[in-house]
PDB file of N, CA and C in Angstrom:
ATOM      1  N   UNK A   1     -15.451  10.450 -12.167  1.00  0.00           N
ATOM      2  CA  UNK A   1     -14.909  10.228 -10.851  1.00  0.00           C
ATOM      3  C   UNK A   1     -13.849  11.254 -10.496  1.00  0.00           C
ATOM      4  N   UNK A   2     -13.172  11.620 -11.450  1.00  0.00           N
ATOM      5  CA  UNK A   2     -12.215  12.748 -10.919  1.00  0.00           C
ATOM      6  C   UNK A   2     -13.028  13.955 -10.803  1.00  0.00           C
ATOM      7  N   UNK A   3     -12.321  14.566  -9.700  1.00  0.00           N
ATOM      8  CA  UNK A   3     -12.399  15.668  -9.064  1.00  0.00           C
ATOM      9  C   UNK A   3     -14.438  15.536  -8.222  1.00  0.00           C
ATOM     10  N   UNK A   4     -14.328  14.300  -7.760  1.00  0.00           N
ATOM     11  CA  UNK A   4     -15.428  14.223  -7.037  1.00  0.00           C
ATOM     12  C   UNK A   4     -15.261  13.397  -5.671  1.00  0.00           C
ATOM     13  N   UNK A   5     -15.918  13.195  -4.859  1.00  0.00           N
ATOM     14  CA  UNK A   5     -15.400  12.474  -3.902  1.00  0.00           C
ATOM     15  C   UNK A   5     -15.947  10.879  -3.964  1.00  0.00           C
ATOM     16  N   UNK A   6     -15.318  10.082  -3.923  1.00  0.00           N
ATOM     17  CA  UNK A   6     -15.658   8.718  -3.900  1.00  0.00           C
ATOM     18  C   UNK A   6     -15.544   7.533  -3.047  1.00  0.00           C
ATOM     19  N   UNK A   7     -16.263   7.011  -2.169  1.00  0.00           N
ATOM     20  CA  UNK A   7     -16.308   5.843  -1.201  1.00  0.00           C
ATOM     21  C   UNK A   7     -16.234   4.337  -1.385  1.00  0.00           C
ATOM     22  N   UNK A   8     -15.472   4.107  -0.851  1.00  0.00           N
ATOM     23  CA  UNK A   8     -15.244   2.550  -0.763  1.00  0.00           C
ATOM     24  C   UNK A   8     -16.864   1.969  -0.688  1.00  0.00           C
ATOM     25  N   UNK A   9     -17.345   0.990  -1.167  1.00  0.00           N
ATOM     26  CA  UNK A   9     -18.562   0.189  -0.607  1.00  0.00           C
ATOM     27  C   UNK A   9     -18.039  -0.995  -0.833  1.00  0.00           C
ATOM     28  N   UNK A  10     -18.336  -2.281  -0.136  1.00  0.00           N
ATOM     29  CA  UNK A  10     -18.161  -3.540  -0.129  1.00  0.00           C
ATOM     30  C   UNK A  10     -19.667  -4.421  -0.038  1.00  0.00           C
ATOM     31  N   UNK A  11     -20.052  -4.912  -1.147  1.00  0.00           N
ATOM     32  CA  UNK A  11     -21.627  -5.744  -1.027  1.00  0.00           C
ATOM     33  C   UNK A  11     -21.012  -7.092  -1.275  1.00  0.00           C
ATOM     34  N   UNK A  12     -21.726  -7.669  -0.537  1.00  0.00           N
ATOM     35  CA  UNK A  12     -21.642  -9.415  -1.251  1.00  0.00           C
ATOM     36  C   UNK A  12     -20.550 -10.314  -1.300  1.00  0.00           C
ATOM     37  N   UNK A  13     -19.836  -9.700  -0.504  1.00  0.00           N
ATOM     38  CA  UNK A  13     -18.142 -10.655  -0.875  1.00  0.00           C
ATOM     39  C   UNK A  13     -18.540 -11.497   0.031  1.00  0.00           C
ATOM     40  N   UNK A  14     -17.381 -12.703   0.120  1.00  0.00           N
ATOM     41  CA  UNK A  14     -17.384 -13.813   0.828  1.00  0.00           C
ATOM     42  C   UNK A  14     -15.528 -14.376   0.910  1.00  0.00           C
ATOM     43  N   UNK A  15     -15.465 -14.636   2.006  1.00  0.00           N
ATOM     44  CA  UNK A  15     -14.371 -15.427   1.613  1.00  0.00           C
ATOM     45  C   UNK A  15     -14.407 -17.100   1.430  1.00  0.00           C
ATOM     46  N   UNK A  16     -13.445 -17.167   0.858  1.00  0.00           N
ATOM     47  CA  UNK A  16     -12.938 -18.671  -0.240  1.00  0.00           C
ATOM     48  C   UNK A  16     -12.036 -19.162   0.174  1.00  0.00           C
ATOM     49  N   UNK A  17     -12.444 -20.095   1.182  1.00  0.00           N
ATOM     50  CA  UNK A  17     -11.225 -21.396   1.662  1.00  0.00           C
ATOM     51  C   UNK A  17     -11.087 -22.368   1.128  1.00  0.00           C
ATOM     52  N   UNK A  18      -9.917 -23.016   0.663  1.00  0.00           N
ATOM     53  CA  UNK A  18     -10.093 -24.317   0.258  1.00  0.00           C
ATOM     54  C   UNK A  18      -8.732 -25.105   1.336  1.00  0.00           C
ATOM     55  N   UNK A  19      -8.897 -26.274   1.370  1.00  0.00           N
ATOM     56  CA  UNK A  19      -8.248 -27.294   2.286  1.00  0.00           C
ATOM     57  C   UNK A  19      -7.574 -28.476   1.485  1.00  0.00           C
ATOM     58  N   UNK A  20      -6.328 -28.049   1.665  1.00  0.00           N
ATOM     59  CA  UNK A  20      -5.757 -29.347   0.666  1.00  0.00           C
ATOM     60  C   UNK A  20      -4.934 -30.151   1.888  1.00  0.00           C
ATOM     61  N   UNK A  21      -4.989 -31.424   1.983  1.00  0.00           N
ATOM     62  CA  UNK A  21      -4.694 -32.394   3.075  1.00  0.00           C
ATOM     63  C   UNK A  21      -4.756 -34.154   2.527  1.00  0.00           C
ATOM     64  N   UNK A  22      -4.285 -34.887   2.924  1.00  0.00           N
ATOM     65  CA  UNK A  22      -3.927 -36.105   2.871  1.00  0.00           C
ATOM     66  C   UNK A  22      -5.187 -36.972   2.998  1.00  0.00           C
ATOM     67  N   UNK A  23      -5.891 -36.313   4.019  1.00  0.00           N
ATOM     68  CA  UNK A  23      -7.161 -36.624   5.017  1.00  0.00           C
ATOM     69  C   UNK A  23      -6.896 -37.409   6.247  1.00  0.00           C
ATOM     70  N   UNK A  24      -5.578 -37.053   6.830  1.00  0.00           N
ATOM     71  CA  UNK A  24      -5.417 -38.059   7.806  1.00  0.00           C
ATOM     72  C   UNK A  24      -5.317 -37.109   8.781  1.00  0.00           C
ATOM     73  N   UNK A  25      -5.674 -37.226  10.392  1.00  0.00           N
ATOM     74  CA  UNK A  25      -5.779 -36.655  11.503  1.00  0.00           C
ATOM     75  C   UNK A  25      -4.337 -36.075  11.400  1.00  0.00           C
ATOM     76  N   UNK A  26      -3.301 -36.862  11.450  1.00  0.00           N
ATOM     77  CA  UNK A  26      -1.702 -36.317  11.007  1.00  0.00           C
ATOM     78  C   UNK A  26      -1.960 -35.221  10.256  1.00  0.00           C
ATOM     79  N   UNK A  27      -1.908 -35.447   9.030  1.00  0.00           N
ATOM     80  CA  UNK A  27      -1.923 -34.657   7.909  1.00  0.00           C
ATOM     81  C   UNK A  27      -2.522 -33.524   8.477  1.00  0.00           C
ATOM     82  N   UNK A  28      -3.755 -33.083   8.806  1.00  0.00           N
ATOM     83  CA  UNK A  28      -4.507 -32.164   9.467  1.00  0.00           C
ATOM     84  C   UNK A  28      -3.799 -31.105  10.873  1.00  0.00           C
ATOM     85  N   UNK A  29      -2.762 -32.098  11.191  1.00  0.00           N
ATOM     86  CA  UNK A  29      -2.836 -31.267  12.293  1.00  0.00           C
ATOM     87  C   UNK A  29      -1.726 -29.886  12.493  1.00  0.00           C
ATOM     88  N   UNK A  30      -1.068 -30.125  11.451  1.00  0.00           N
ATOM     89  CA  UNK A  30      -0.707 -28.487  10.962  1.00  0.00           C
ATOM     90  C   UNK A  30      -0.994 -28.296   9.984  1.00  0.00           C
ATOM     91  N   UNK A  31      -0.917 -27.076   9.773  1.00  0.00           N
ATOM     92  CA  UNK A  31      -0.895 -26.587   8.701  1.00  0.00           C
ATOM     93  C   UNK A  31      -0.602 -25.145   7.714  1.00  0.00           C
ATOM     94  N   UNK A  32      -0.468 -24.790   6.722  1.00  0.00           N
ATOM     95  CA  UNK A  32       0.133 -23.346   6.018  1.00  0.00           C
ATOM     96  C   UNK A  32      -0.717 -22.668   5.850  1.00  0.00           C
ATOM     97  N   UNK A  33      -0.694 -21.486   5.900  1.00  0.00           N
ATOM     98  CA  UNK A  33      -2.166 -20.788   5.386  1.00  0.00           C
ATOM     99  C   UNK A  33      -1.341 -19.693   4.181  1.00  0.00           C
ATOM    100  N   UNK A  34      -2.180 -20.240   2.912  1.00  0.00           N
ATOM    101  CA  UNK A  34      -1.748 -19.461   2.075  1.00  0.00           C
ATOM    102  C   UNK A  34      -3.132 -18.355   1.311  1.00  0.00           C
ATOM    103  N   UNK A  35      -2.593 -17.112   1.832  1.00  0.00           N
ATOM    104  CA  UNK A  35      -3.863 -15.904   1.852  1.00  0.00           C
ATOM    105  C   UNK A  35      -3.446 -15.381   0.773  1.00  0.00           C
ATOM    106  N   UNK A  36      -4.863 -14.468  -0.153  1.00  0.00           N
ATOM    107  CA  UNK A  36      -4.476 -13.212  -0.977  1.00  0.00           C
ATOM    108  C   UNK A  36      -6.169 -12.820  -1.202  1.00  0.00           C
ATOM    109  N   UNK A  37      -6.148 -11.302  -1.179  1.00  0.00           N
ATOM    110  CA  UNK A  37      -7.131 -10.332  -1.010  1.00  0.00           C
ATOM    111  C   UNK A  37      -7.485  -9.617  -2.595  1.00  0.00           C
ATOM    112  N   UNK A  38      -8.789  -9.121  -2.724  1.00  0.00           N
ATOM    113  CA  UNK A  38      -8.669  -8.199  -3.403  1.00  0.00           C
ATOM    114  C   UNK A  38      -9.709  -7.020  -2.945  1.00  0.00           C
ATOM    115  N   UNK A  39      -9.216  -5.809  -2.890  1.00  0.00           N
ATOM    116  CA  UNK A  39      -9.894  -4.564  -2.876  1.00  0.00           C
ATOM    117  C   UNK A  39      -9.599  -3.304  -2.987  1.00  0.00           C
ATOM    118  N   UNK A  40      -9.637  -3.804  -4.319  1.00  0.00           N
ATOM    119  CA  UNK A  40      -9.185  -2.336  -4.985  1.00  0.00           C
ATOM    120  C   UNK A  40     -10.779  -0.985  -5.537  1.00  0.00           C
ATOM    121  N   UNK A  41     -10.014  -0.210  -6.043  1.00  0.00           N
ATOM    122  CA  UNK A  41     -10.984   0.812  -5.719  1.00  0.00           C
ATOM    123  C   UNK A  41     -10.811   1.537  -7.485  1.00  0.00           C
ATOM    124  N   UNK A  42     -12.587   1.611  -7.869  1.00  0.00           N
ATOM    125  CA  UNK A  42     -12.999   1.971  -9.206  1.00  0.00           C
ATOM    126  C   UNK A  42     -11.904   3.306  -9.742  1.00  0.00           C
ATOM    127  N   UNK A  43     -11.473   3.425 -11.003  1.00  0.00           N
ATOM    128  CA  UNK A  43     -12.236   2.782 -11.664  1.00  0.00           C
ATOM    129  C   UNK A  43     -10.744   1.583 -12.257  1.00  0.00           C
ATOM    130  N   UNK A  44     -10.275   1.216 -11.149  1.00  0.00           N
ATOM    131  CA  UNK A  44      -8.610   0.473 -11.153  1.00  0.00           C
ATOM    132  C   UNK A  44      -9.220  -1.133 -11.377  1.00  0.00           C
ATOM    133  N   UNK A  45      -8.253  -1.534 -12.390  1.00  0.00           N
ATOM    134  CA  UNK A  45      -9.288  -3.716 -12.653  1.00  0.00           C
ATOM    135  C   UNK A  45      -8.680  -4.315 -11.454  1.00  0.00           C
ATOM    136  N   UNK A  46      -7.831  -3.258 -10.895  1.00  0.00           N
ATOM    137  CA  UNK A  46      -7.482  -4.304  -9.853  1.00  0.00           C
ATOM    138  C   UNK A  46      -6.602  -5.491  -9.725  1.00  0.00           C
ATOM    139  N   UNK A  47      -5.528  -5.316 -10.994  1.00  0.00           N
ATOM    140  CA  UNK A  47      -4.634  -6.284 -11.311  1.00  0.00           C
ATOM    141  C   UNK A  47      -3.585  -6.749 -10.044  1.00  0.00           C
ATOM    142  N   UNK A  48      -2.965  -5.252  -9.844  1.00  0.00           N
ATOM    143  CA  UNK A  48      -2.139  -5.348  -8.795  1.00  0.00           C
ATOM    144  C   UNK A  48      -2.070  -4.897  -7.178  1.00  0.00           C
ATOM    145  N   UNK A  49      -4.187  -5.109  -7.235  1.00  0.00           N
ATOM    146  CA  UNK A  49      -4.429  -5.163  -6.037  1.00  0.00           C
ATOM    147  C   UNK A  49      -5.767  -6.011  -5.032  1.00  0.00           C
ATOM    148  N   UNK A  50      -5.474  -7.164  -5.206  1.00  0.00           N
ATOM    149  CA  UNK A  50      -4.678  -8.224  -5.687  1.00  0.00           C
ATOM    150  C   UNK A  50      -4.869  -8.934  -6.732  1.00  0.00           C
ATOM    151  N   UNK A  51      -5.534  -9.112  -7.332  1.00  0.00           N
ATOM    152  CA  UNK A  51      -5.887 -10.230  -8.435  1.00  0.00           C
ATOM    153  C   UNK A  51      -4.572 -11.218  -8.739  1.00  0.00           C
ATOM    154  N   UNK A  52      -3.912 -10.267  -9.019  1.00  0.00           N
ATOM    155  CA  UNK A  52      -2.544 -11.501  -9.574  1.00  0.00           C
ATOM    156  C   UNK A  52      -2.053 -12.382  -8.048  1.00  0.00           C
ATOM    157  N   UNK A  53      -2.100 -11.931  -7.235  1.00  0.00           N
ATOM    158  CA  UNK A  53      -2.133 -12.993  -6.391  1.00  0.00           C
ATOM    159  C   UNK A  53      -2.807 -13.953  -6.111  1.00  0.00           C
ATOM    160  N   UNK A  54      -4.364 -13.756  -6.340  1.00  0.00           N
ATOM    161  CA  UNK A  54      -4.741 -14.480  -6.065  1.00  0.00           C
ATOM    162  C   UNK A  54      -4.856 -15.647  -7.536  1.00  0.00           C
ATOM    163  N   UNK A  55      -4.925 -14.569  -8.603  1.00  0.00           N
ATOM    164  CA  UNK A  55      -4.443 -16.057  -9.743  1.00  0.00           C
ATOM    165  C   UNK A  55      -3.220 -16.912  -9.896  1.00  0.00           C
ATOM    166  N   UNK A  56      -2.266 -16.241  -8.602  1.00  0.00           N
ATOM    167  CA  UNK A  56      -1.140 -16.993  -8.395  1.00  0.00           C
ATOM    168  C   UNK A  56      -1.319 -18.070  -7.781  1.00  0.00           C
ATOM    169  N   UNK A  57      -2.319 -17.935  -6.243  1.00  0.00           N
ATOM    170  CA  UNK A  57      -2.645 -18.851  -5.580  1.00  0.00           C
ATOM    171  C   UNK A  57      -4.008 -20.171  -6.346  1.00  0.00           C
ATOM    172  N   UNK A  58      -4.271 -19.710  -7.312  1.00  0.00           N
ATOM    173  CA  UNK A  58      -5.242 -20.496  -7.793  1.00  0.00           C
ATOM    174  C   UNK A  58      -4.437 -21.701  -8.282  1.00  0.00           C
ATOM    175  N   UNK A  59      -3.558 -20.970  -9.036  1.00  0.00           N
ATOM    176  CA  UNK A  59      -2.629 -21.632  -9.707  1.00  0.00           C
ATOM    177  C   UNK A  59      -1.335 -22.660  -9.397  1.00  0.00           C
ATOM    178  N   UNK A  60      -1.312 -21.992  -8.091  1.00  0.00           N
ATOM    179  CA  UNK A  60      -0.806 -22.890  -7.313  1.00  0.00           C
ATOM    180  C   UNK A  60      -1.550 -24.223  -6.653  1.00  0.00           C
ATOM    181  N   UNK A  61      -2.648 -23.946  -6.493  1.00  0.00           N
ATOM    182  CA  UNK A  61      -3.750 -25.066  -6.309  1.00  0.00           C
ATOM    183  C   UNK A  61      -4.009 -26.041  -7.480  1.00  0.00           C
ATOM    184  N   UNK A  62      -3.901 -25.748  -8.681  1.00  0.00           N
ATOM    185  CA  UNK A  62      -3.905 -26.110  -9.808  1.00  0.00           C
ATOM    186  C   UNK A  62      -2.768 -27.334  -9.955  1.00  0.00           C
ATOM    187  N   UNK A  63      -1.934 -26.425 -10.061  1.00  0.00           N
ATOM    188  CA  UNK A  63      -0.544 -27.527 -10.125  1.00  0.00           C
ATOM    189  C   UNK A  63      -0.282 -28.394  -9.238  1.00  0.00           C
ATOM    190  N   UNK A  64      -0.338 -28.197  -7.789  1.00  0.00           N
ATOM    191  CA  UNK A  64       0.163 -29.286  -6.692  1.00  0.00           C
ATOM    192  C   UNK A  64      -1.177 -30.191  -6.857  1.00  0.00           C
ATOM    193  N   UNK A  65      -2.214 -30.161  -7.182  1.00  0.00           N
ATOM    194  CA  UNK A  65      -3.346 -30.873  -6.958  1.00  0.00           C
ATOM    195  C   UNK A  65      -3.137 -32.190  -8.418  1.00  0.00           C
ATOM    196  N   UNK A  66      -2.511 -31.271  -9.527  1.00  0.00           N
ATOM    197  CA  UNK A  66      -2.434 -32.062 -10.429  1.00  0.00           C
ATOM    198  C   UNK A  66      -1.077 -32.727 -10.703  1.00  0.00           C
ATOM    199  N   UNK A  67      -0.391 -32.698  -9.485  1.00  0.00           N
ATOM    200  CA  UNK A  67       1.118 -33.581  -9.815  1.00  0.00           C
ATOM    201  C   UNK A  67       1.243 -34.390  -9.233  1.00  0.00           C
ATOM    202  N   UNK A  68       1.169 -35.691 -10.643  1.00  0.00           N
ATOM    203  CA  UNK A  68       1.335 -36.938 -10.281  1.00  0.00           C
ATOM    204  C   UNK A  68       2.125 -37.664  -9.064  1.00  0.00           C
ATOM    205  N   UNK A  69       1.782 -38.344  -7.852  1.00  0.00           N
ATOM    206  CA  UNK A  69       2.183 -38.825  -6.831  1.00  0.00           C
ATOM    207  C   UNK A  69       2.571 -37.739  -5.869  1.00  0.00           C
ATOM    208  N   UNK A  70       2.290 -36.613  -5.738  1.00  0.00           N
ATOM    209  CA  UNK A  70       2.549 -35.535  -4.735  1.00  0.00           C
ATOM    210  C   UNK A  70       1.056 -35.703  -3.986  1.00  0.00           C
ATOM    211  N   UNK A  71       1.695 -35.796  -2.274  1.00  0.00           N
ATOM    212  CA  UNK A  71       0.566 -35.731  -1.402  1.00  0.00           C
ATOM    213  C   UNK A  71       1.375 -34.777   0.043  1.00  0.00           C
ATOM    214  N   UNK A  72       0.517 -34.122   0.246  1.00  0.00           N
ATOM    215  CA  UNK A  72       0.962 -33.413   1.359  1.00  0.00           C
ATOM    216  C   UNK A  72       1.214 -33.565   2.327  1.00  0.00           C
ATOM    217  N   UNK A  73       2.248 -33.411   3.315  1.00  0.00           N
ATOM    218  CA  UNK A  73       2.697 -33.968   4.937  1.00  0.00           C
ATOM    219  C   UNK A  73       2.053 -33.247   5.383  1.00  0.00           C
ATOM    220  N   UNK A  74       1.479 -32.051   5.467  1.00  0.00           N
ATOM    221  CA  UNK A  74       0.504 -31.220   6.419  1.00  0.00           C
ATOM    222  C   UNK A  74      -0.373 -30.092   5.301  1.00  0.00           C
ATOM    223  N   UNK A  75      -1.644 -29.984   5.873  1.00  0.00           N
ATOM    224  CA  UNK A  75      -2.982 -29.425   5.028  1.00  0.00           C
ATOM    225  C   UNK A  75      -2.129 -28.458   5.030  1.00  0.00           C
ATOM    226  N   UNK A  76      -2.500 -27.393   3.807  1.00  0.00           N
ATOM    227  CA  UNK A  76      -2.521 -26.424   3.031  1.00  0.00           C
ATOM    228  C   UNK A  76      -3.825 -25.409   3.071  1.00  0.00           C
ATOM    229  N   UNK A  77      -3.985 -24.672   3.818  1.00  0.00           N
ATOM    230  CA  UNK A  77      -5.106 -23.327   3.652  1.00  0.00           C
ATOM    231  C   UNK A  77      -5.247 -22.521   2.815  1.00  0.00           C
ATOM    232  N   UNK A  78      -5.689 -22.663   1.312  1.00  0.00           N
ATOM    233  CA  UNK A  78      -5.738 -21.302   0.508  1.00  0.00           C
ATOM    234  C   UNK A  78      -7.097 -20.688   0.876  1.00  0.00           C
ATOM    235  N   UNK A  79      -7.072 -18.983   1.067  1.00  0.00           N
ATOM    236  CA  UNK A  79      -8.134 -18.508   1.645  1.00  0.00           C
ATOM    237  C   UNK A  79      -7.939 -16.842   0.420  1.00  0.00           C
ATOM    238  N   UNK A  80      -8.796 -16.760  -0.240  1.00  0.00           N
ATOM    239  CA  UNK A  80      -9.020 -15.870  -0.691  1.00  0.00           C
ATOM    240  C   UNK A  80     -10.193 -15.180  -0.107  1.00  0.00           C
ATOM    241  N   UNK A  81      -9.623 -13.599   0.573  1.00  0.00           N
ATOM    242  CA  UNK A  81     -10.410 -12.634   0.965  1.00  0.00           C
ATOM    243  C   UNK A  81     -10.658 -11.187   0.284  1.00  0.00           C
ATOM    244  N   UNK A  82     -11.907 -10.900   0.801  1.00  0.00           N
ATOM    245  CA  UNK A  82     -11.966  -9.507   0.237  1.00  0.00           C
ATOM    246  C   UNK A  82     -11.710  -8.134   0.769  1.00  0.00           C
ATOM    247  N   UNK A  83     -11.123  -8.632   1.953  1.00  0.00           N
ATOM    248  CA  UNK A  83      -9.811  -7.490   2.504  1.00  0.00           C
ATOM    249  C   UNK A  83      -8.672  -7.898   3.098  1.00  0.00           C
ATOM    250  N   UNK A  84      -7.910  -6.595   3.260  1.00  0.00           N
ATOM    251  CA  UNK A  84      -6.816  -6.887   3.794  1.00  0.00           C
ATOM    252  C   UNK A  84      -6.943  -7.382   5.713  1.00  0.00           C
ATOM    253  N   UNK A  85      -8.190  -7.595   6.407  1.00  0.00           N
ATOM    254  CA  UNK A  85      -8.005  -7.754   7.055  1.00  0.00           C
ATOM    255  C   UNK A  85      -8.909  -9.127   7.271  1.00  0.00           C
ATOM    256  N   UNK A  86      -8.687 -10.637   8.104  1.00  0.00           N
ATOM    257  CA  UNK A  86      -9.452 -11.099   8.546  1.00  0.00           C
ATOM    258  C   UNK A  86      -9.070 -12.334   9.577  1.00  0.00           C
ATOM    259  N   UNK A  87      -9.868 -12.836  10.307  1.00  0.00           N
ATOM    260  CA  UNK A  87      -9.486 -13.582  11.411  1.00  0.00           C
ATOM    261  C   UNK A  87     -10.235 -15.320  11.365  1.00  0.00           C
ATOM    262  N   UNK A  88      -9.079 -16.141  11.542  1.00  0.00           N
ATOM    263  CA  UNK A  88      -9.480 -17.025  11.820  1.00  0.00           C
ATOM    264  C   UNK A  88      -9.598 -17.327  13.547  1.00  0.00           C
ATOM    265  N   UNK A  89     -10.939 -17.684  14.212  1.00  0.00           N
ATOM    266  CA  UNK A  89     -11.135 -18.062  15.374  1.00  0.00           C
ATOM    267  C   UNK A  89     -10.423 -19.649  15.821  1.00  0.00           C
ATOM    268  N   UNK A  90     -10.571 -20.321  14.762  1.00  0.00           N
ATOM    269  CA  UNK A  90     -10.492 -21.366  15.176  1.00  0.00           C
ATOM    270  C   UNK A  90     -10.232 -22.353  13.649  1.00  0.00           C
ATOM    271  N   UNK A  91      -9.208 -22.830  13.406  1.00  0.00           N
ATOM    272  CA  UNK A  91      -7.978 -23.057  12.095  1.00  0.00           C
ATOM    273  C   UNK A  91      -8.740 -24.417  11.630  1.00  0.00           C
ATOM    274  N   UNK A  92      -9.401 -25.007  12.844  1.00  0.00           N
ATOM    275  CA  UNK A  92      -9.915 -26.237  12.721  1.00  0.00           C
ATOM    276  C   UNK A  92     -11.399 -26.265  11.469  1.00  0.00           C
ATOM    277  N   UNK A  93     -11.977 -25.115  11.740  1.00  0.00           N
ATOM    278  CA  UNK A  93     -12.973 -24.619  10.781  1.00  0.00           C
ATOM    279  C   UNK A  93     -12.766 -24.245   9.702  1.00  0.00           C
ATOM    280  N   UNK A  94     -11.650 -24.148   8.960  1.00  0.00           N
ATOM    281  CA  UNK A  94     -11.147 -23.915   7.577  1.00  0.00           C
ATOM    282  C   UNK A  94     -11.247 -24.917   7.373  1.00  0.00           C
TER     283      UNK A  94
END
């Protein structure tokens, strides 16, 4: 790869929402959006762009999901993407 020229390609990604909420219309009707990306570029693992964020945010899903008597006053959006750029139309669809 050095001293050649090399292009970004992106196949197959998807993004990864998950919805953490009470399940009550309340509960639902705000909410945080907690994002992290990865796209980094060969021949880099990509630790610190992003991966560790997003094993931060996993991990954060991990723990609040598993602590005893904790329930959320308003949903929680974790959305792992595969760039730095993307749009929600409509918050209700997460």
């Amino acid at each position: 790869m050095m001293g050649k020229r090399l292009y970004k390609t992106y196949a197959d990604l998807t993004n990864i929402v998950i919805r953490v909420s009470d399940g009550t219309p309340e509960g639902k009707k705000h909410a945080a959006l907690v994002s992290a990306h990865l796209d980094s570029t060969l021949p880099s693992p990509g630790a610190a762009d992003d991966a560790l964020s997003i094993g931060v945010m996993l991990d954060c899903i991990r723990v609040l999901t598993h602590t005893p008597g904790w329930t959320p006053s308003h949903a929680i959006i974790f959305c792992k993407r595969p760039f730095d750029v993307f749009f929600f139309h409509d918050l209700s669809l997460a």
